[in-house]
N, C-alpha and C. Protein backbone atom coordinates (compact mmCIF):
# COMPACT_ATOMS: atom_id res chain seq x y z
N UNK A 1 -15.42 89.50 78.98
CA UNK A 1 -15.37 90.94 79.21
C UNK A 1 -15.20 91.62 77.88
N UNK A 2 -15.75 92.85 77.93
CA UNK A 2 -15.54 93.63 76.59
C UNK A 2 -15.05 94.87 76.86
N UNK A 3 -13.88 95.21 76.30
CA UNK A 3 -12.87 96.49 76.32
C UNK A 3 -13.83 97.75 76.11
N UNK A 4 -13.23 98.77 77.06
CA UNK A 4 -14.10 99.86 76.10
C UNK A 4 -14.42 101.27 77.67
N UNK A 5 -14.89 101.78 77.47
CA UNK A 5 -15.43 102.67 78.41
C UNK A 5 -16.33 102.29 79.13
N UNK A 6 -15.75 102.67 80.61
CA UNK A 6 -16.44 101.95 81.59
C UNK A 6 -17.24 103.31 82.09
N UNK A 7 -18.82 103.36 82.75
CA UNK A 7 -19.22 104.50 84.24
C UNK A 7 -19.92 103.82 84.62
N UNK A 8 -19.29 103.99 86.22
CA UNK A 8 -20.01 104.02 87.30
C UNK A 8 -20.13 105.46 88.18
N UNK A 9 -22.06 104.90 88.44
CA UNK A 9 -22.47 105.92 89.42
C UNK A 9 -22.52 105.09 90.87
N UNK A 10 -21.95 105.73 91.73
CA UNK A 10 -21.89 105.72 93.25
C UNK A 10 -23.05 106.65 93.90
N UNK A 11 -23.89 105.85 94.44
CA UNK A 11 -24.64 107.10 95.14
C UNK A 11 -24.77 106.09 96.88
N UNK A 12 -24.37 106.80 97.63
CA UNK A 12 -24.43 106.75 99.01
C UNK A 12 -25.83 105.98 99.61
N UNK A 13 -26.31 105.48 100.25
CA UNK A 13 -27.80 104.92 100.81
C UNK A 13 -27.79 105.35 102.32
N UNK A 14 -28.80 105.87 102.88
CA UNK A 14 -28.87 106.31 103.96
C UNK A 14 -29.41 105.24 104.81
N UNK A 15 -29.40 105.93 106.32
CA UNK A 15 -30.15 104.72 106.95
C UNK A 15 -29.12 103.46 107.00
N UNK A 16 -28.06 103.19 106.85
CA UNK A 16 -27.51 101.93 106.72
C UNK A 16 -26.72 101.89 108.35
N UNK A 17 -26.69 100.83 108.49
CA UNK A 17 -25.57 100.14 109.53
C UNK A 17 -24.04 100.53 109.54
N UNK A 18 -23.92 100.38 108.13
CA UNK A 18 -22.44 100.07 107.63
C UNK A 18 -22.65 101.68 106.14
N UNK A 19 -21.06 101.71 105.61
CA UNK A 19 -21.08 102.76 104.75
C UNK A 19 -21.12 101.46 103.40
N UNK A 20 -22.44 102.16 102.87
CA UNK A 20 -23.30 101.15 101.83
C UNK A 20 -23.58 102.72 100.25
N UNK A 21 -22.68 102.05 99.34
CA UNK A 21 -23.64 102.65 98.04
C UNK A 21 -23.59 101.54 97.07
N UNK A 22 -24.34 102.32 96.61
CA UNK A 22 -25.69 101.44 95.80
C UNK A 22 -24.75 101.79 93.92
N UNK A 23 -24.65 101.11 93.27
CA UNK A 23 -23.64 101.29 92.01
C UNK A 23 -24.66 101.00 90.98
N UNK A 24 -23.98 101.68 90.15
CA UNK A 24 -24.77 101.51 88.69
C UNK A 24 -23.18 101.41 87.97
N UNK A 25 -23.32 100.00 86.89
CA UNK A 25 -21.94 100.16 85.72
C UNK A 25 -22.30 100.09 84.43
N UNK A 26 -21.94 100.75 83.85
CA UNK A 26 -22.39 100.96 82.48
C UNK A 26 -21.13 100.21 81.36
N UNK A 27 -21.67 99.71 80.66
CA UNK A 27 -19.94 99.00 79.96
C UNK A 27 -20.91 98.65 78.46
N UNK A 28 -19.29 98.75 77.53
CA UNK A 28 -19.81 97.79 76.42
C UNK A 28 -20.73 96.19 76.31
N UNK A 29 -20.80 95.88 77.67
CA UNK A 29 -20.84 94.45 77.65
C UNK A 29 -22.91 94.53 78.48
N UNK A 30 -22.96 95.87 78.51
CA UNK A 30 -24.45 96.16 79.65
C UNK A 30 -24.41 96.69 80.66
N UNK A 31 -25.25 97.21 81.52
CA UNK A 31 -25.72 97.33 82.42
C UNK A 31 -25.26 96.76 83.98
N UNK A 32 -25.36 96.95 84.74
CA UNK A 32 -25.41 96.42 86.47
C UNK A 32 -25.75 96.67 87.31
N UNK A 33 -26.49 96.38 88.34
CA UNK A 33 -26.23 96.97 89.28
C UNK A 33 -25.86 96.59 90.46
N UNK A 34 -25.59 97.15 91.72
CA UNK A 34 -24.65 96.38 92.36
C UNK A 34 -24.92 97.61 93.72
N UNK A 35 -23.99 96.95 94.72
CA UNK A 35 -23.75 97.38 96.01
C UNK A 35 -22.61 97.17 96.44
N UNK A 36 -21.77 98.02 97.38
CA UNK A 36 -20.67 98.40 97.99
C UNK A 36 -21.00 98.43 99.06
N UNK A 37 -20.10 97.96 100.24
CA UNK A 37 -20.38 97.92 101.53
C UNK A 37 -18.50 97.65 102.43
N UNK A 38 -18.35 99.06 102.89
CA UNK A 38 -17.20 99.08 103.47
C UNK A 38 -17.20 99.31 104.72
N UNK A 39 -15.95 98.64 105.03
CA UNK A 39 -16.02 97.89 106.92
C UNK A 39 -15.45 99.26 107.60
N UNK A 40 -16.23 100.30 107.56
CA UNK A 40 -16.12 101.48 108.42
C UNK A 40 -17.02 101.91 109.17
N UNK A 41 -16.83 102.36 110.11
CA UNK A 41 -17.88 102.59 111.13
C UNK A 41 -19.40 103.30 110.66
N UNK A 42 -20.16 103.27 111.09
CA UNK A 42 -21.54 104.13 110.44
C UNK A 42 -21.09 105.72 111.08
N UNK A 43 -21.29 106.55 109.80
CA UNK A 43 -21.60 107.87 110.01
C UNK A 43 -22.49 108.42 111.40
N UNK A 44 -21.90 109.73 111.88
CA UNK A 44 -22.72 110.13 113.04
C UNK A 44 -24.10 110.68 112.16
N UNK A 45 -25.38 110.81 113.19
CA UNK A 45 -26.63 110.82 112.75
C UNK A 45 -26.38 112.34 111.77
N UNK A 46 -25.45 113.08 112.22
CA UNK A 46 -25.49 114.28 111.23
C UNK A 46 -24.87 114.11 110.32
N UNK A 47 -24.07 113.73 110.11
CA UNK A 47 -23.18 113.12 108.55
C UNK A 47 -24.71 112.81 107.72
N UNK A 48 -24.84 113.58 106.11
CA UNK A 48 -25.73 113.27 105.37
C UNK A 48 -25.16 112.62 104.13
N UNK A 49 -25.58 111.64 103.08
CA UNK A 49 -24.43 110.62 102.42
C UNK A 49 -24.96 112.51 101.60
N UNK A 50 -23.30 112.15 100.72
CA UNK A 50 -23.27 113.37 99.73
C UNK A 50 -24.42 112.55 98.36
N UNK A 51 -24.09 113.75 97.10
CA UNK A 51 -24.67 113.47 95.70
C UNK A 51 -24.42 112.35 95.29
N UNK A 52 -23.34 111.41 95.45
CA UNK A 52 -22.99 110.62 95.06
C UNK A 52 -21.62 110.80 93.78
N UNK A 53 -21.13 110.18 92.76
CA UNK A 53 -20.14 110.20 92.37
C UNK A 53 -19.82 109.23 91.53
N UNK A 54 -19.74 110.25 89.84
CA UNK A 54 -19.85 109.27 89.10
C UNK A 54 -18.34 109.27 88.51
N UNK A 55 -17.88 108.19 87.83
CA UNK A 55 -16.43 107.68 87.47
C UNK A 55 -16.11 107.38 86.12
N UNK A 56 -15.75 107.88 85.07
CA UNK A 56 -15.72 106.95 83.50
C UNK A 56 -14.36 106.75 83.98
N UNK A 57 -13.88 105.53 83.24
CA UNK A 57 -12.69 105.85 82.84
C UNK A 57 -12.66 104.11 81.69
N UNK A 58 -11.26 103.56 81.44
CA UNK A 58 -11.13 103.08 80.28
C UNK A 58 -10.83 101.54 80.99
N UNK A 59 -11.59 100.41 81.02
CA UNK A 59 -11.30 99.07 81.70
C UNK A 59 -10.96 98.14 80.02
N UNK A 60 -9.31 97.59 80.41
CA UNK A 60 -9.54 96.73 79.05
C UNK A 60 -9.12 95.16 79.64
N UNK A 61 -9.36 94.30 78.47
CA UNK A 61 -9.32 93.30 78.85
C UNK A 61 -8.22 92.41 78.44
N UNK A 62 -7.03 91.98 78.71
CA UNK A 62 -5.61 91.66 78.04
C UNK A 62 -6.11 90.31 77.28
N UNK A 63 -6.73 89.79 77.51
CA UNK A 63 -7.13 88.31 76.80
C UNK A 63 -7.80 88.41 75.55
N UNK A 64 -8.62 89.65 75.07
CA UNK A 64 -9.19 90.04 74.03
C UNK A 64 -7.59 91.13 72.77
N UNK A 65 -7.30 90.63 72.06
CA UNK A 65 -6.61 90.83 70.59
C UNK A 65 -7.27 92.62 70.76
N UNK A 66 -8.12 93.42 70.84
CA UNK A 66 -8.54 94.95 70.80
C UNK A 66 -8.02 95.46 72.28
N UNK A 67 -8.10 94.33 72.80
CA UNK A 67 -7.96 94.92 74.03
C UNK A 67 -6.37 95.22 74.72
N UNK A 68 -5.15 94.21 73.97
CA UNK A 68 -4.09 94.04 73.97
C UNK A 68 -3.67 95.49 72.78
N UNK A 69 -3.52 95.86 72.15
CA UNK A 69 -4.04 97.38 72.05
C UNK A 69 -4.03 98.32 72.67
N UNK A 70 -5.03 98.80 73.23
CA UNK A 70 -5.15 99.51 73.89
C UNK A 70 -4.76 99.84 75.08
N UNK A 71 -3.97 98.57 75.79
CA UNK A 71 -3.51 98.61 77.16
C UNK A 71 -2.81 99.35 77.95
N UNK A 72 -2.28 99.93 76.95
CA UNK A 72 -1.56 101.55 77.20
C UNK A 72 -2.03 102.55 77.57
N UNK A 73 -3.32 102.79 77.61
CA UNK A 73 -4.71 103.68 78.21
C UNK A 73 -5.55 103.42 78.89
N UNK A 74 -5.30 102.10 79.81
CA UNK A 74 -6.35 102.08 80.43
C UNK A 74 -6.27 102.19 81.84
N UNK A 75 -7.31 102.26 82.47
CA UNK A 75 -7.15 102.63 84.17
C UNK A 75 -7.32 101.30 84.86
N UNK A 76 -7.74 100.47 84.24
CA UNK A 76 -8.02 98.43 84.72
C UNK A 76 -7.86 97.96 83.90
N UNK A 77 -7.10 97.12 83.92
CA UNK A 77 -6.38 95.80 83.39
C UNK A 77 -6.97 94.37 83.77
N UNK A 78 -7.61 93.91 83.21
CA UNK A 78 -7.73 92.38 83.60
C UNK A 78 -6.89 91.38 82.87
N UNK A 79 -6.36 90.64 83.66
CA UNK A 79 -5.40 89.86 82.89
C UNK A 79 -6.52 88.13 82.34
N UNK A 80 -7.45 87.96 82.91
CA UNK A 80 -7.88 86.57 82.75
C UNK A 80 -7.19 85.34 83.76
N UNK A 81 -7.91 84.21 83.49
CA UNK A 81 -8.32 83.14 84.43
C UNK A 81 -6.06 83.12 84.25
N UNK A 82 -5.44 83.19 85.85
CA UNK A 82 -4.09 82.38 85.87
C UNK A 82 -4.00 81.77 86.89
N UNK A 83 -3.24 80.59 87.25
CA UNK A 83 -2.82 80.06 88.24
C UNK A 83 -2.66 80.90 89.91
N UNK A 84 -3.19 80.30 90.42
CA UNK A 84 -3.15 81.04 92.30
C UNK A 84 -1.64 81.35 91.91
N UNK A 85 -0.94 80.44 91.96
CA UNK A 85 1.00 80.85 92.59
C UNK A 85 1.49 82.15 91.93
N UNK A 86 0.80 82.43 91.12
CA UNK A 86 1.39 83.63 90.30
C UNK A 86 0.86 84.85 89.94
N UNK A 87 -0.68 84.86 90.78
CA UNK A 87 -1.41 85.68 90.28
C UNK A 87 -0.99 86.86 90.77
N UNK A 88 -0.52 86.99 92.42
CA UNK A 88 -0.13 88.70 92.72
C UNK A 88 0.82 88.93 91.86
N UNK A 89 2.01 88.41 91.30
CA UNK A 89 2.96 88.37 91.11
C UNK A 89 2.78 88.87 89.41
N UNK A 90 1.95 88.41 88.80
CA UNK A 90 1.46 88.81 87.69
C UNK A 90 0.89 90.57 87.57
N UNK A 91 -0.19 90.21 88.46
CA UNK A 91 -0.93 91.66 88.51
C UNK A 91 0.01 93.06 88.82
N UNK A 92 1.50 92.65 89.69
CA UNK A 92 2.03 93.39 90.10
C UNK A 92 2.82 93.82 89.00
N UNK A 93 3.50 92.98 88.24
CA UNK A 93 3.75 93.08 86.63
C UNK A 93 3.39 94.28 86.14
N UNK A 94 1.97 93.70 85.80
CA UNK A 94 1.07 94.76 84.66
C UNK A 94 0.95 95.91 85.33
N UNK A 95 0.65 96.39 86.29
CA UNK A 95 0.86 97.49 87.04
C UNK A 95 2.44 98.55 86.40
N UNK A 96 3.38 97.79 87.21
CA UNK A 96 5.08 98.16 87.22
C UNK A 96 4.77 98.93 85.49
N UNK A 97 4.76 97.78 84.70
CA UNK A 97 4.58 97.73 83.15
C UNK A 97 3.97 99.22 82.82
N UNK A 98 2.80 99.49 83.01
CA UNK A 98 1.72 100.31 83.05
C UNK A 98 1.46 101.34 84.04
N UNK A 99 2.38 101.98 83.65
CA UNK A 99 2.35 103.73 84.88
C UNK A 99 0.71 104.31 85.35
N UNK A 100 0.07 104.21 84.13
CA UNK A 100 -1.04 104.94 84.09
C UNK A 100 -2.17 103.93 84.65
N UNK A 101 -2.05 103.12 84.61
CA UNK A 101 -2.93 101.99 85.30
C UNK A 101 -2.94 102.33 86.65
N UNK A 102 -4.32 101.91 87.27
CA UNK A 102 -4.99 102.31 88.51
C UNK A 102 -4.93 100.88 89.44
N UNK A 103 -5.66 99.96 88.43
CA UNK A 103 -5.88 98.86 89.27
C UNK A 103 -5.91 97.62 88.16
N UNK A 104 -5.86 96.64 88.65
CA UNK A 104 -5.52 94.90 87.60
C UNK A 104 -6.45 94.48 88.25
N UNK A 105 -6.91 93.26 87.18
CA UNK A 105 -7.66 92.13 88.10
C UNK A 105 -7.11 90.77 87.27
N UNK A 106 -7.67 89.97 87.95
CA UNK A 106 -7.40 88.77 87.33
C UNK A 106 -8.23 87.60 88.40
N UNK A 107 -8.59 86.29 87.53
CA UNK A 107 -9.28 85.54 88.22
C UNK A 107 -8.45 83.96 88.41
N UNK A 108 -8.58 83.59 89.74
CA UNK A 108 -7.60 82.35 89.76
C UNK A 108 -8.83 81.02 89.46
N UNK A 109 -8.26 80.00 89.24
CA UNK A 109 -9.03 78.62 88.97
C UNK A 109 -9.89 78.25 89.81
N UNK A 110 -10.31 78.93 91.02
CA UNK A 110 -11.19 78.51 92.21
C UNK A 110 -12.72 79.75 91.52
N UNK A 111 -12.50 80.65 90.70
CA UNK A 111 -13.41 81.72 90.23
C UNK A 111 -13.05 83.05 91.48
N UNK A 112 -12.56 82.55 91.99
CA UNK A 112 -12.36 83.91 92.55
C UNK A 112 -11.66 85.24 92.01
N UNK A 113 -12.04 86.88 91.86
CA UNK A 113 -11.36 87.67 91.46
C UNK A 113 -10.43 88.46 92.38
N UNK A 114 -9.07 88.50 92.65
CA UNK A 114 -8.49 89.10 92.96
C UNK A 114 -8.38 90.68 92.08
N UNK A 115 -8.44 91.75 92.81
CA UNK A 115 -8.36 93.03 92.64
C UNK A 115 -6.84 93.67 93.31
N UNK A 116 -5.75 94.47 92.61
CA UNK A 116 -4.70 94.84 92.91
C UNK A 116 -4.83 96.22 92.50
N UNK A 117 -4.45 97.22 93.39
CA UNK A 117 -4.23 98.58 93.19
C UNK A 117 -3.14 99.16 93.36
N UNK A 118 -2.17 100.27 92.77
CA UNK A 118 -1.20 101.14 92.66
C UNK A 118 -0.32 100.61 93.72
N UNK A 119 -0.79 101.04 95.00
CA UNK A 119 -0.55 101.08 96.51
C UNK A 119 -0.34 99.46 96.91
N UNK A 120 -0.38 98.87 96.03
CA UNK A 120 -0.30 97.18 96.59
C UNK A 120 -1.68 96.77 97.28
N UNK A 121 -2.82 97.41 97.82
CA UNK A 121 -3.65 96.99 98.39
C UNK A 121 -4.19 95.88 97.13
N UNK A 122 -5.25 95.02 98.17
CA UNK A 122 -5.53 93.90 97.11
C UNK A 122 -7.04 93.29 97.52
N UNK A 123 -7.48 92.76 97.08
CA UNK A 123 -8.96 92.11 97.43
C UNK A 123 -9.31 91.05 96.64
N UNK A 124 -9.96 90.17 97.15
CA UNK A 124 -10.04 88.74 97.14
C UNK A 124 -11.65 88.86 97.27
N UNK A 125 -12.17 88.48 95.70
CA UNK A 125 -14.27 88.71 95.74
C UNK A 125 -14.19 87.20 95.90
N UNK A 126 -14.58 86.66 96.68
CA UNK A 126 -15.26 85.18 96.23
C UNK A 126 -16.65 85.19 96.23
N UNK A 127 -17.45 84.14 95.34
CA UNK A 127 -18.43 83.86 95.35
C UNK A 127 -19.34 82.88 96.15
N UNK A 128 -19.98 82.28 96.70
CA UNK A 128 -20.05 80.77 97.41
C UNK A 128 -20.37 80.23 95.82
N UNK A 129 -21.57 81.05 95.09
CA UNK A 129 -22.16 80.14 93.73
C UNK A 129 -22.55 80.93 93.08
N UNK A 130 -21.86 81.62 91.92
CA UNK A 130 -21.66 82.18 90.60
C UNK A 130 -23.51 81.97 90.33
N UNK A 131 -24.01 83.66 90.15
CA UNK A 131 -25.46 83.58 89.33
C UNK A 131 -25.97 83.30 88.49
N UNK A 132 -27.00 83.21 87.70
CA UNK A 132 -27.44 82.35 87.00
C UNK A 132 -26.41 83.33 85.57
N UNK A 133 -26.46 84.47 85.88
CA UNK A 133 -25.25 85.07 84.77
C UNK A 133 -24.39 85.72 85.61
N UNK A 134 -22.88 84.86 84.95
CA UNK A 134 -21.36 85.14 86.04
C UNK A 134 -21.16 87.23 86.03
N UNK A 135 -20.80 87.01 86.94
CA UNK A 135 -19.97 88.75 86.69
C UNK A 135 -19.04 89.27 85.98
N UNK A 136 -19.01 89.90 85.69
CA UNK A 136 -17.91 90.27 84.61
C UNK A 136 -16.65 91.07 85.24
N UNK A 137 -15.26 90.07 85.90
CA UNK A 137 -14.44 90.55 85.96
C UNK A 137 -14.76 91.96 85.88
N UNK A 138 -14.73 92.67 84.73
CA UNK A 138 -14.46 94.01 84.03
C UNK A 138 -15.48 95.26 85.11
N UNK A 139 -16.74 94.38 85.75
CA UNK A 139 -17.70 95.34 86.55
C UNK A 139 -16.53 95.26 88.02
N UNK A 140 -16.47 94.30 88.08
CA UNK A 140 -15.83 94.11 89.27
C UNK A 140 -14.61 94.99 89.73
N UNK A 141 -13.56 94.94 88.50
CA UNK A 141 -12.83 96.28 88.75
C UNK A 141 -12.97 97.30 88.22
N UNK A 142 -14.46 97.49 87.81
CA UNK A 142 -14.85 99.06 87.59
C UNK A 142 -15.74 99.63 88.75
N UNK A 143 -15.90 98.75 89.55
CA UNK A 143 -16.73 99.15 91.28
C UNK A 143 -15.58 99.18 92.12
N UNK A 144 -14.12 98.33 91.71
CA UNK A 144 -13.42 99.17 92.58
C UNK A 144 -12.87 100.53 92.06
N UNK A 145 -12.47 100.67 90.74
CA UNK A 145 -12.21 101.72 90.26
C UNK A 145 -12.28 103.18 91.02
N UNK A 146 -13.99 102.75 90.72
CA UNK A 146 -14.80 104.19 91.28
C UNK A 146 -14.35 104.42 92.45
N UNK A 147 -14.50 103.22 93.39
CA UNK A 147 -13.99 103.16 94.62
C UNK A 147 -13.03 104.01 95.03
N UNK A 148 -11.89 103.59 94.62
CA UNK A 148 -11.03 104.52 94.22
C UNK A 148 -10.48 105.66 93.91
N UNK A 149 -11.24 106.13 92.76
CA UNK A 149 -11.08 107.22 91.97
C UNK A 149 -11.81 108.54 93.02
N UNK A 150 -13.33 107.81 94.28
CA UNK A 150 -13.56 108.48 95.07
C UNK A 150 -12.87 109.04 96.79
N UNK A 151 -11.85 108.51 96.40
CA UNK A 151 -11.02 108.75 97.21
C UNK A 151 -10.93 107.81 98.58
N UNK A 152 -11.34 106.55 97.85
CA UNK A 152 -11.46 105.55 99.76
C UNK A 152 -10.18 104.59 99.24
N UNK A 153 -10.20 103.54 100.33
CA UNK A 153 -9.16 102.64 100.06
C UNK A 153 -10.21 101.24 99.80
N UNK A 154 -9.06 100.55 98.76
CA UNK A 154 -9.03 99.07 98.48
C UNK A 154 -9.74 98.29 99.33
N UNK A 155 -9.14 98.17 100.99
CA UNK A 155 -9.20 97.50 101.82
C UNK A 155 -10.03 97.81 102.87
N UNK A 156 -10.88 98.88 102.69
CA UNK A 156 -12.37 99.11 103.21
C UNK A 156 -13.38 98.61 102.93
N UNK A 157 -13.15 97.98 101.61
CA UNK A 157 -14.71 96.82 101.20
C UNK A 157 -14.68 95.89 102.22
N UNK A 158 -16.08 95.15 102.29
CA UNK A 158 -15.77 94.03 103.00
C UNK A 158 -17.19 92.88 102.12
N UNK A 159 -17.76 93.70 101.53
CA UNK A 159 -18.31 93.27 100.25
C UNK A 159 -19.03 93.58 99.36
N UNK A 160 -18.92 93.55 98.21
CA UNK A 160 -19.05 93.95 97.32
C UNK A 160 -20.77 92.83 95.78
N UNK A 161 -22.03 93.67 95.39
CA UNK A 161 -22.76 92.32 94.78
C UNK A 161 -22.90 93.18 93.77
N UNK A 162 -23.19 92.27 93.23
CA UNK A 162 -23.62 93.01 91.61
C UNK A 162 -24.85 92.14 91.11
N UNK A 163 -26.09 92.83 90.75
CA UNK A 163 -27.31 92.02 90.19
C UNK A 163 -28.00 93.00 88.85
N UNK A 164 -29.12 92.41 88.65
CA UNK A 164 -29.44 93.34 87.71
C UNK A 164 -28.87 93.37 86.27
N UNK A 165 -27.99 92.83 85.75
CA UNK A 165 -27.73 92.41 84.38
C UNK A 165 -28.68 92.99 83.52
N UNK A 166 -28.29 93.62 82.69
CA UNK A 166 -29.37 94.01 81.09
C UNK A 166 -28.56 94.62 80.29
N UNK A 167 -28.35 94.80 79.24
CA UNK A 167 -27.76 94.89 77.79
C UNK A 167 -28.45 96.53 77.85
N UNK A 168 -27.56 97.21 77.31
CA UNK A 168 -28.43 98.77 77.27
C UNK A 168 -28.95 99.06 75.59
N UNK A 169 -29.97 99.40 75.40
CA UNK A 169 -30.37 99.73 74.16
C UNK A 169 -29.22 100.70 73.05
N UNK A 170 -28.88 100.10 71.25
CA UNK A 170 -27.96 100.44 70.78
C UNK A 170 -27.84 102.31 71.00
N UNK A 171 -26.89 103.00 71.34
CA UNK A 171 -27.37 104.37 71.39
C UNK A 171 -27.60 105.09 72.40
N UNK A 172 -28.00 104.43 73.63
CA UNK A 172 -28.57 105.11 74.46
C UNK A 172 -27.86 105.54 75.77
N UNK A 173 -27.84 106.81 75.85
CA UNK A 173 -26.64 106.74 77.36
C UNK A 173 -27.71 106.55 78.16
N UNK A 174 -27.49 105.56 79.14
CA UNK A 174 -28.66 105.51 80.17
C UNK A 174 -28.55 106.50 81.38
N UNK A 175 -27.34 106.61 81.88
CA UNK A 175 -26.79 107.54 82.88
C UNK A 175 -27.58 109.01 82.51
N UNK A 176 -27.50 109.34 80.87
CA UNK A 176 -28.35 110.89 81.06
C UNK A 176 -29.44 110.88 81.16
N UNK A 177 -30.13 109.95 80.40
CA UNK A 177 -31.50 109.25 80.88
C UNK A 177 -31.94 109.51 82.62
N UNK A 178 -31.32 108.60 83.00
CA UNK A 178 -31.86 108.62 84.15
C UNK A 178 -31.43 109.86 84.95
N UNK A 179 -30.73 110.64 85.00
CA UNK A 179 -30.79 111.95 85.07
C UNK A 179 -31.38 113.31 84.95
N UNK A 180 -31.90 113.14 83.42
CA UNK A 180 -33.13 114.01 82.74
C UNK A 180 -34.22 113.17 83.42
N UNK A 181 -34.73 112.23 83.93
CA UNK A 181 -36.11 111.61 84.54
C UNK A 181 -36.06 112.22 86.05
N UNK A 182 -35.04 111.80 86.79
CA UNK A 182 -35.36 112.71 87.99
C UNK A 182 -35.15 114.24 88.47
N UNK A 183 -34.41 114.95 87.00
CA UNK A 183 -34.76 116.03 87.37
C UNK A 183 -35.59 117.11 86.62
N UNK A 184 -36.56 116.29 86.25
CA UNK A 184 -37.66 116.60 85.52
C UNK A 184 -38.03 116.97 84.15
C-alpha cells in the first residue's frame, strides 16, 4: 500500500436487485475499479439512484516509515498482515489512539481483510483466490471509507470487488478528466 490521498467516486447503478454502486479509487498506488453491493432491500420503482458521491480523504499505511508519520491525519489506518487473536483488539487500539480516524484495517494470515469503524462495526472481505494482482488493503478501506463518509453503515455490505487495476498517468487527475468528457 502507498500512503497518500485517497478518492473515491460512488455512483449508484440502476436496474439492480440489490443497492449496487459501481466505485472508482484513485490512490498513489493507481487506479480501481470496483463494486459495492449492500444487503438492503431494492429501492421502490420510484426511488431514482442520486448523482452519486465522491469522497477524498487521507488512507495511510502504519507498516510504511512515511506513513508512521503521518498517522495523525488520517481517516484509515491500515495496520498490516497480524495474527487472527489480536487483530480486533489491535484495530480497536489504533482507533482509541487516533480520535480523528474513521476506520482501520488490517489483514490476518488467512489474507483476509478485516475492516473496523468508529462505531465498532466491522467486516470480514475474504477472497476464495486473490487476482492475478492482490488488492490493496488501502482500496479496500477507501470503498469503505466512502461508504461511510456517505452516510450508510459498515454492516450493510454484503460484498464488496474491485477489478480494473491501472497506474494513472504522472500528473493527471483522472476524476476531472472524466468529468470534463461527459460533460462535454
Amino acid at each position: 500500500m502507498t500512503s497518500g490521498p485517497h478518492t473515491v467516486r460512488l455512483a449508484p447503478v440502476a436496474g439492480s436487485p440489490a443497492v449496487v454502486f459501481e466505485a472508482l479509487v484513485v490512490s498513489p498506488a493507481g487506479v480501481r475499479h470496483g463494486l459495492l453491493v449492500a444487503d438492503r432491500p431494492r429501492p421502490a420503482p420510484s426511488d431514482r439512484p442520486g448523482p452519486g458521491f465522491v469522497d477524498e480523504h487521507l488512507a495511510v499505511d502504519l507498516t510504511e516509515p512515511a506513513g508512521f508519520r503521518s498517522r495523525r491525519h488520517a481517516d484509515v489506518l491500515h495496520l498490516g498482515p497480524l495474527p487472527p487473536a489480536d487483530l480486533h483488539a489491535r484495530l480497536a487500539g489504533v482507533l482509541s489512539a487516533h480520535p480523528g480516524c474513521a476506520l482501520a484495517t488490517a489483514e490476518d494470515r488467512t489474507g483476509a481483510v478485516l475492516l473496523l469503524d468508529r462505531t465498532g462495526a466491522r467486516l470480514a472481505l475474504r477472497f476464495p483466490a486473490w487476482p492475478a494482482e492482490p488488492v490493496p488493503p488501502s482500496a479496500l478501506g477507501s470503498l469503505a471509507h466512502a461508504w461511510l463518509a456517505a452516510g450508510r453503515r459498515l454492516t450493510e455490505l454484503t460484498r464488496v470487488h474491485l477489478t480494473g487495476y491501472r497506474s494513472p498517468g504522472p500528473g493527471r487527475p483522472l476524476l476531472r478528466e472524466a468529468a470534463r468528457r461527459g460533460g462535454g
